[in-house]
PDB file of N, CA and C in Angstrom:
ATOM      1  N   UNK A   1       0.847  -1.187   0.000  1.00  0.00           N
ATOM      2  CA  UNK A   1       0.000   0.000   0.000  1.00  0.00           C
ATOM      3  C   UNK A   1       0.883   1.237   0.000  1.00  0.00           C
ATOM      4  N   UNK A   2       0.766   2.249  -0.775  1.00  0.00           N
ATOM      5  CA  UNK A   2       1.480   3.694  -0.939  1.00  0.00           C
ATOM      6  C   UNK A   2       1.289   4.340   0.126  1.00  0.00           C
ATOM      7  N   UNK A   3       1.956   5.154   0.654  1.00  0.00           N
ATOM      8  CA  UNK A   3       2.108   5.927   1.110  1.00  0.00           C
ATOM      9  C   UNK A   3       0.910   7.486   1.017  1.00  0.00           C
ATOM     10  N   UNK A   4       0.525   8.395   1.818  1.00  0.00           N
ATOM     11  CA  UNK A   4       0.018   9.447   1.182  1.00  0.00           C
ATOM     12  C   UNK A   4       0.817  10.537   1.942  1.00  0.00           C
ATOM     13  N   UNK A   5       0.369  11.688   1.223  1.00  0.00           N
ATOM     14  CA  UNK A   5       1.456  13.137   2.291  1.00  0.00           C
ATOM     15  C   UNK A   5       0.642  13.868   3.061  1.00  0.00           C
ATOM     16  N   UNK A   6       1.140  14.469   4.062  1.00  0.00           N
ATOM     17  CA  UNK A   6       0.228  15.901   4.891  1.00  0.00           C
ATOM     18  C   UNK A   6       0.485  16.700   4.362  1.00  0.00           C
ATOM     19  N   UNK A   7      -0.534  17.562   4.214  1.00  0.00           N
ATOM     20  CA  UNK A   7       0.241  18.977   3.787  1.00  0.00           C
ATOM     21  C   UNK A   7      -0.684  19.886   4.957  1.00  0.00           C
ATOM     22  N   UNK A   8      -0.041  21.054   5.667  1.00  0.00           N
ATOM     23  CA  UNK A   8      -0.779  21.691   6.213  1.00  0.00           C
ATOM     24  C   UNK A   8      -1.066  22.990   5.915  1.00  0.00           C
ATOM     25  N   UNK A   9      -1.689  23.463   6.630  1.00  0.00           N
ATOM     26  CA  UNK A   9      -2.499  25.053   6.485  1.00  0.00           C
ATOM     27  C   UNK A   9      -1.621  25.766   7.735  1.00  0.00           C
ATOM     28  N   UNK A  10      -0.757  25.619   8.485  1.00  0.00           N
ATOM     29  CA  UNK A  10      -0.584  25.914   9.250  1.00  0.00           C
ATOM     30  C   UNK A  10       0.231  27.545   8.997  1.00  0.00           C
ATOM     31  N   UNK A  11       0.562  27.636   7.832  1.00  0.00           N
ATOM     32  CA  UNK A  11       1.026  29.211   7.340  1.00  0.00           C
ATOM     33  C   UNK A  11      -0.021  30.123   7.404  1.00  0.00           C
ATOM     34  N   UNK A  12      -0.915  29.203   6.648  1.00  0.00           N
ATOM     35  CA  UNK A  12      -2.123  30.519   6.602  1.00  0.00           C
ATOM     36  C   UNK A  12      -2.669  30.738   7.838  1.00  0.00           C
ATOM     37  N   UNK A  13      -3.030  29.843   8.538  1.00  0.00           N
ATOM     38  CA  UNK A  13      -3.248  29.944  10.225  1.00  0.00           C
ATOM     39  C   UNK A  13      -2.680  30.929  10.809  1.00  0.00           C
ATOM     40  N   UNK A  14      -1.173  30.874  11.109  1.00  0.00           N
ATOM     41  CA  UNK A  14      -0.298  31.734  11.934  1.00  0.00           C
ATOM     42  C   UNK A  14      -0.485  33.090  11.380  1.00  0.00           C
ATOM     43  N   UNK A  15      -1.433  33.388   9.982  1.00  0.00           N
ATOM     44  CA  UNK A  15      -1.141  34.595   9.692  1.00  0.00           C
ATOM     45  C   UNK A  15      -3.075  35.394   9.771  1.00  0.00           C
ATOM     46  N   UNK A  16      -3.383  34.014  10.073  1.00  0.00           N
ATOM     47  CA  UNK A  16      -4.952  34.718  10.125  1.00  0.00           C
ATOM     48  C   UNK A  16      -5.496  34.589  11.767  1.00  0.00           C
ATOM     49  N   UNK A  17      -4.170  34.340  12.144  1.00  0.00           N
ATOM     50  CA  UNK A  17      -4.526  34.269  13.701  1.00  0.00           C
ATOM     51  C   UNK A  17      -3.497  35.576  14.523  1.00  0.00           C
ATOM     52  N   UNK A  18      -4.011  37.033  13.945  1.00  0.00           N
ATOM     53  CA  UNK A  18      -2.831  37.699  14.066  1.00  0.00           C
ATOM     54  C   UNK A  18      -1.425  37.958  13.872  1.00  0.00           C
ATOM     55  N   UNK A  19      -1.217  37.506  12.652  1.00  0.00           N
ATOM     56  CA  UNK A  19       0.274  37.135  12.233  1.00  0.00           C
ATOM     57  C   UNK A  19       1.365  36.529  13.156  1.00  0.00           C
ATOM     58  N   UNK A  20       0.534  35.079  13.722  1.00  0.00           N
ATOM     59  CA  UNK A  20       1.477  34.738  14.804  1.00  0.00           C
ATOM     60  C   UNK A  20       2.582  34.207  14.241  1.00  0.00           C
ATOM     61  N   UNK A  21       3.886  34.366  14.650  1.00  0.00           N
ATOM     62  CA  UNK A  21       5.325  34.137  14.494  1.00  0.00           C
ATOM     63  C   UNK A  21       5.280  32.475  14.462  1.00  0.00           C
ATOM     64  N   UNK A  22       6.561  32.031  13.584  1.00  0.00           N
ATOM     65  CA  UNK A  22       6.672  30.731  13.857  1.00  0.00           C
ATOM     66  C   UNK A  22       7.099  30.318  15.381  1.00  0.00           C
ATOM     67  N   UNK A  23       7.958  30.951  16.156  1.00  0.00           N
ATOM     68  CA  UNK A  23       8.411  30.788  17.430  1.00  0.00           C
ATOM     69  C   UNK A  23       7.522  30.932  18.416  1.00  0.00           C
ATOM     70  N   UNK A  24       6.133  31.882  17.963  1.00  0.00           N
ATOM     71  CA  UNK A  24       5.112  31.843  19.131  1.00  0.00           C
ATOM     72  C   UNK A  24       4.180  30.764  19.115  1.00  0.00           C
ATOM     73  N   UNK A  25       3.970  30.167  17.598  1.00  0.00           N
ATOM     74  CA  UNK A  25       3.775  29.100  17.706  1.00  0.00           C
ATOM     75  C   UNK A  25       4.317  27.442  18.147  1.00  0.00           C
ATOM     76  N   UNK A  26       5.066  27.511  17.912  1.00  0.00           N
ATOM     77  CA  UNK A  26       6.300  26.471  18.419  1.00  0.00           C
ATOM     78  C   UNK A  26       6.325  26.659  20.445  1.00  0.00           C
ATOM     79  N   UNK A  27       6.578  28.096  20.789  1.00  0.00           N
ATOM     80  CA  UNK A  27       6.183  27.741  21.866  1.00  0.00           C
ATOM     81  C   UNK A  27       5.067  27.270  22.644  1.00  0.00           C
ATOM     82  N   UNK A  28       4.297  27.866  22.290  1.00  0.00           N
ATOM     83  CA  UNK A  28       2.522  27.031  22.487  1.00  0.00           C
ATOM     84  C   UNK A  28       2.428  25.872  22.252  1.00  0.00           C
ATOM     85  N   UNK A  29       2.582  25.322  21.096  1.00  0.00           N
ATOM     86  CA  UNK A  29       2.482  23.838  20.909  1.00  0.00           C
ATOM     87  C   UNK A  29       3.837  22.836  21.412  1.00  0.00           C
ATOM     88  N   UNK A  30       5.127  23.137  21.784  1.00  0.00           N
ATOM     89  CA  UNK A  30       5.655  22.496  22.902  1.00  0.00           C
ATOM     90  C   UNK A  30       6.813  21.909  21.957  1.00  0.00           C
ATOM     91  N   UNK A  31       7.380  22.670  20.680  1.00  0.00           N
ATOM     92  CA  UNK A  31       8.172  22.118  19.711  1.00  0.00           C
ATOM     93  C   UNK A  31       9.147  23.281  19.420  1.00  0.00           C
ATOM     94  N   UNK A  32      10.209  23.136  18.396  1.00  0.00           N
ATOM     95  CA  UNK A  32      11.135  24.120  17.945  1.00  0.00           C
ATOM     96  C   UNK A  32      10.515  24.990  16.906  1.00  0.00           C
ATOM     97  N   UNK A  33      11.121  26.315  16.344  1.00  0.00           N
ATOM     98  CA  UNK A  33      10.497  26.863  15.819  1.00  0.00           C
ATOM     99  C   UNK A  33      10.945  26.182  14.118  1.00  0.00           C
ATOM    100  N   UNK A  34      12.042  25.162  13.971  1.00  0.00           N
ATOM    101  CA  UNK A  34      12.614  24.402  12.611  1.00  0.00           C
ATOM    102  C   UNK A  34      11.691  23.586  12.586  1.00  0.00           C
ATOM    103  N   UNK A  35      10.933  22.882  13.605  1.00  0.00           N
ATOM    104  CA  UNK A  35       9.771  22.536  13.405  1.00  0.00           C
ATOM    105  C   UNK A  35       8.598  22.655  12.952  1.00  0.00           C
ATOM    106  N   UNK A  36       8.250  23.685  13.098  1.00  0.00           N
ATOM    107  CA  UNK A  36       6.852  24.147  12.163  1.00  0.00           C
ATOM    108  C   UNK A  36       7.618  24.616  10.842  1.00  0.00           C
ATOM    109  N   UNK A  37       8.658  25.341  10.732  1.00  0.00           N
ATOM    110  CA  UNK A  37       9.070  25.524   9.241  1.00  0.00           C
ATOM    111  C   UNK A  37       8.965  24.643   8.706  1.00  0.00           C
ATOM    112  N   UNK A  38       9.556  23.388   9.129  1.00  0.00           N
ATOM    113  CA  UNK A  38       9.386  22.091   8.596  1.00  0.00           C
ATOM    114  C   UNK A  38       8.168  21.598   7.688  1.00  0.00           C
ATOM    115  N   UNK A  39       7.298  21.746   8.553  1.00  0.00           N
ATOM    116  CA  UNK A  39       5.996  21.309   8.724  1.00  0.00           C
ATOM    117  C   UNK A  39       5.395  22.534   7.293  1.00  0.00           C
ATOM    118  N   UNK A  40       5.113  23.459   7.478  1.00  0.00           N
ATOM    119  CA  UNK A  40       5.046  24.807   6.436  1.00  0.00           C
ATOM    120  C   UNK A  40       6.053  24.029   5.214  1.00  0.00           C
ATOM    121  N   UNK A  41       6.528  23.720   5.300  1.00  0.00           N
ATOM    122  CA  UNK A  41       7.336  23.101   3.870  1.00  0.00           C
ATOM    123  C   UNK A  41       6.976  22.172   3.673  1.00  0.00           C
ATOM    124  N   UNK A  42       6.102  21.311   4.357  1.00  0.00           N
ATOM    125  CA  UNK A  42       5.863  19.907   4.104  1.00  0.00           C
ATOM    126  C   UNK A  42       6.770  18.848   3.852  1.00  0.00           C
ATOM    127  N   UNK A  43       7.677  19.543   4.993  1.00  0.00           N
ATOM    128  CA  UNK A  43       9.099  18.447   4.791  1.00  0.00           C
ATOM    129  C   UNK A  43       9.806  17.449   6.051  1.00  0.00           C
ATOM    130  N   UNK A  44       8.013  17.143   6.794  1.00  0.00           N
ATOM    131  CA  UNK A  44       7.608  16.857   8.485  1.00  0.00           C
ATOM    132  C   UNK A  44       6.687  16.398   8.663  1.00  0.00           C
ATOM    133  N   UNK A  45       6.427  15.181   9.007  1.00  0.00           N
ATOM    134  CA  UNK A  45       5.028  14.720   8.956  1.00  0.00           C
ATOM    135  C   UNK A  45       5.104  14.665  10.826  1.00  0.00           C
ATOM    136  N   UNK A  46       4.157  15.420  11.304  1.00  0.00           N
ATOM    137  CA  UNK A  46       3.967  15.576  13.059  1.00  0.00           C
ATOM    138  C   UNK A  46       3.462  14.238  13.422  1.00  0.00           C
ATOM    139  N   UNK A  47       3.951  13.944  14.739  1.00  0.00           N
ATOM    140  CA  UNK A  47       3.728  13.000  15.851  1.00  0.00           C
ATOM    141  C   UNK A  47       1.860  13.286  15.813  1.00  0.00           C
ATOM    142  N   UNK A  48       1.096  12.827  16.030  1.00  0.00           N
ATOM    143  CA  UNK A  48      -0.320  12.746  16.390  1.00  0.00           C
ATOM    144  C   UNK A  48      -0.378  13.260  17.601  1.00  0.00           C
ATOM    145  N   UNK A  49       0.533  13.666  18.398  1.00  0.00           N
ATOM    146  CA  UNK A  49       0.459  14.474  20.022  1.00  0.00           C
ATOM    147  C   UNK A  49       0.635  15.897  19.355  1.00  0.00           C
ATOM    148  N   UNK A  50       1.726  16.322  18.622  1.00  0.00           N
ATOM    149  CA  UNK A  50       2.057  17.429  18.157  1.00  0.00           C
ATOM    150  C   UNK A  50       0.578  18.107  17.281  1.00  0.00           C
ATOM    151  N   UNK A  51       0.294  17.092  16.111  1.00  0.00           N
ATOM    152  CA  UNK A  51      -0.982  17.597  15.607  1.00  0.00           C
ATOM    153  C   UNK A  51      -1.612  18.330  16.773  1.00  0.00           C
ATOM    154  N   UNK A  52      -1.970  17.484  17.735  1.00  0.00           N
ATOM    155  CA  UNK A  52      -3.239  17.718  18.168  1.00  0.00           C
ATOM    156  C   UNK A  52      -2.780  19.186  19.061  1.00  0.00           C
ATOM    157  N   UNK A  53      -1.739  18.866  19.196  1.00  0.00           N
ATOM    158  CA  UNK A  53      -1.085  20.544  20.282  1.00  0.00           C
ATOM    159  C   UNK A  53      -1.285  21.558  19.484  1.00  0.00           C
ATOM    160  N   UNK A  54      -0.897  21.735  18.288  1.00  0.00           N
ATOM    161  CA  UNK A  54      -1.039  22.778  17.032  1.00  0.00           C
ATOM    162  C   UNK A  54      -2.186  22.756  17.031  1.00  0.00           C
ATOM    163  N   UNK A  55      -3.120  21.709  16.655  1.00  0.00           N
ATOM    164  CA  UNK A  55      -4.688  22.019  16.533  1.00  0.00           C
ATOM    165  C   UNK A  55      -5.252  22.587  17.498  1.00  0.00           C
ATOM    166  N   UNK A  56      -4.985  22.563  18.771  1.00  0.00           N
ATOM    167  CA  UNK A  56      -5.612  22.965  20.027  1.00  0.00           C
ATOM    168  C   UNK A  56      -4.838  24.815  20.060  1.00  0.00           C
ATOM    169  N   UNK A  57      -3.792  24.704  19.560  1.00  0.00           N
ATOM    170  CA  UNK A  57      -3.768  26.213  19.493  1.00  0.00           C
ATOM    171  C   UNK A  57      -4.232  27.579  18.523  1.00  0.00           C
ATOM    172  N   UNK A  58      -5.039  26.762  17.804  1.00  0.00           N
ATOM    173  CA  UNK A  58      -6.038  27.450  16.624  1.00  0.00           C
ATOM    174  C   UNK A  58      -7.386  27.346  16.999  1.00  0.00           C
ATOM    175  N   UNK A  59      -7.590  26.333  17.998  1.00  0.00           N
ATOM    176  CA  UNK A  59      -8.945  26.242  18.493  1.00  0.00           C
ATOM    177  C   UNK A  59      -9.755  25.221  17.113  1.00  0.00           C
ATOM    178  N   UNK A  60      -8.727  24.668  16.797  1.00  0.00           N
ATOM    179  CA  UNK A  60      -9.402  23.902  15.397  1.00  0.00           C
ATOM    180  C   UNK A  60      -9.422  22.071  15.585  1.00  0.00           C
ATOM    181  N   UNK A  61      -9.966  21.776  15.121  1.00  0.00           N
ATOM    182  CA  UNK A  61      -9.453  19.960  14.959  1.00  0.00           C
ATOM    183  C   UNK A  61      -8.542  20.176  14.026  1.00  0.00           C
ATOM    184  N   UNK A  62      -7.844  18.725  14.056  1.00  0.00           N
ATOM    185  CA  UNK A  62      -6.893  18.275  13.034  1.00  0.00           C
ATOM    186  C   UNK A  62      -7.251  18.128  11.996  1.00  0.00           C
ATOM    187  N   UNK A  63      -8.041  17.770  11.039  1.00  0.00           N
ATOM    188  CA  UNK A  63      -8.305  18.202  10.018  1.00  0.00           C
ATOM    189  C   UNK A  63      -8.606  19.342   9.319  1.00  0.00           C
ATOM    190  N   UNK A  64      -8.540  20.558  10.371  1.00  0.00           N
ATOM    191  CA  UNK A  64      -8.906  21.836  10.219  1.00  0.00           C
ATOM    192  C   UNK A  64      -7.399  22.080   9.834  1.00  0.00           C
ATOM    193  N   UNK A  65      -6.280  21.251  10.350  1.00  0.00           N
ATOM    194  CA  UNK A  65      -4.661  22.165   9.932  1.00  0.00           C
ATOM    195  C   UNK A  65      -3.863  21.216   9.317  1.00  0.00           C
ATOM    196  N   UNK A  66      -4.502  19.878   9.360  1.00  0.00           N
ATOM    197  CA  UNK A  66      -3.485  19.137   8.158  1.00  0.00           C
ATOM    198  C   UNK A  66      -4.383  18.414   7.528  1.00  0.00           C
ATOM    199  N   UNK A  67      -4.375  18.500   6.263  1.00  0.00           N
ATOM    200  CA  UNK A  67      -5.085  17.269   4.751  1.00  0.00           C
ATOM    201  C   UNK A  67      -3.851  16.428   4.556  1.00  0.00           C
ATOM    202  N   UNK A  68      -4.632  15.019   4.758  1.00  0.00           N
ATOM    203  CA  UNK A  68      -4.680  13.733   4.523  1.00  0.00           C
ATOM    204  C   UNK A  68      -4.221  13.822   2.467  1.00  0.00           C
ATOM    205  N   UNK A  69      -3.064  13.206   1.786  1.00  0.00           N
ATOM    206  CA  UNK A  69      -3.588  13.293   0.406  1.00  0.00           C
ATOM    207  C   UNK A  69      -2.870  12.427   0.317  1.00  0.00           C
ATOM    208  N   UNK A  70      -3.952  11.101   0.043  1.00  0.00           N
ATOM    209  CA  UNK A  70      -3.847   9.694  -0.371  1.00  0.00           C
ATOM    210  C   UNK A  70      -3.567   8.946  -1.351  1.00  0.00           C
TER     211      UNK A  70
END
């Protein structure tokens, strides 16, 4: 069975949530700030704890900040 990728929204987020910084995000959700760049590049697929920390700091579910593409 193949593989599929995440890709997230998490750029547009940080910027429609008051242009939050990658580092203010990273601190909230409990990670580095090369981490969410990462992630913004789609070059990071997050732990399912991490999702859900990022999701909880948008006030969103996980499918609200990363698509599944199968």
């Amino acid at each position: 069975m193949g593989e599929g990728s995440i890709r997230s929204h998490i750029r547009r987020l940080r910027f429609e949530n008051g242009e939050m910084t990658q580092q203010e995000l990273a601190a909230r959700a409990g990670c580095t700030r090369q981490t969410i760049g990462a992630l913004e590049q789609g070059g990071y697929v997050p732990s399912l704890a991490l999702a859900f920390r990022i999701a909880r700091v948008f006030g969103l579910g996980i499918e609200d900040v990363f698509e599944y593409e199968g």
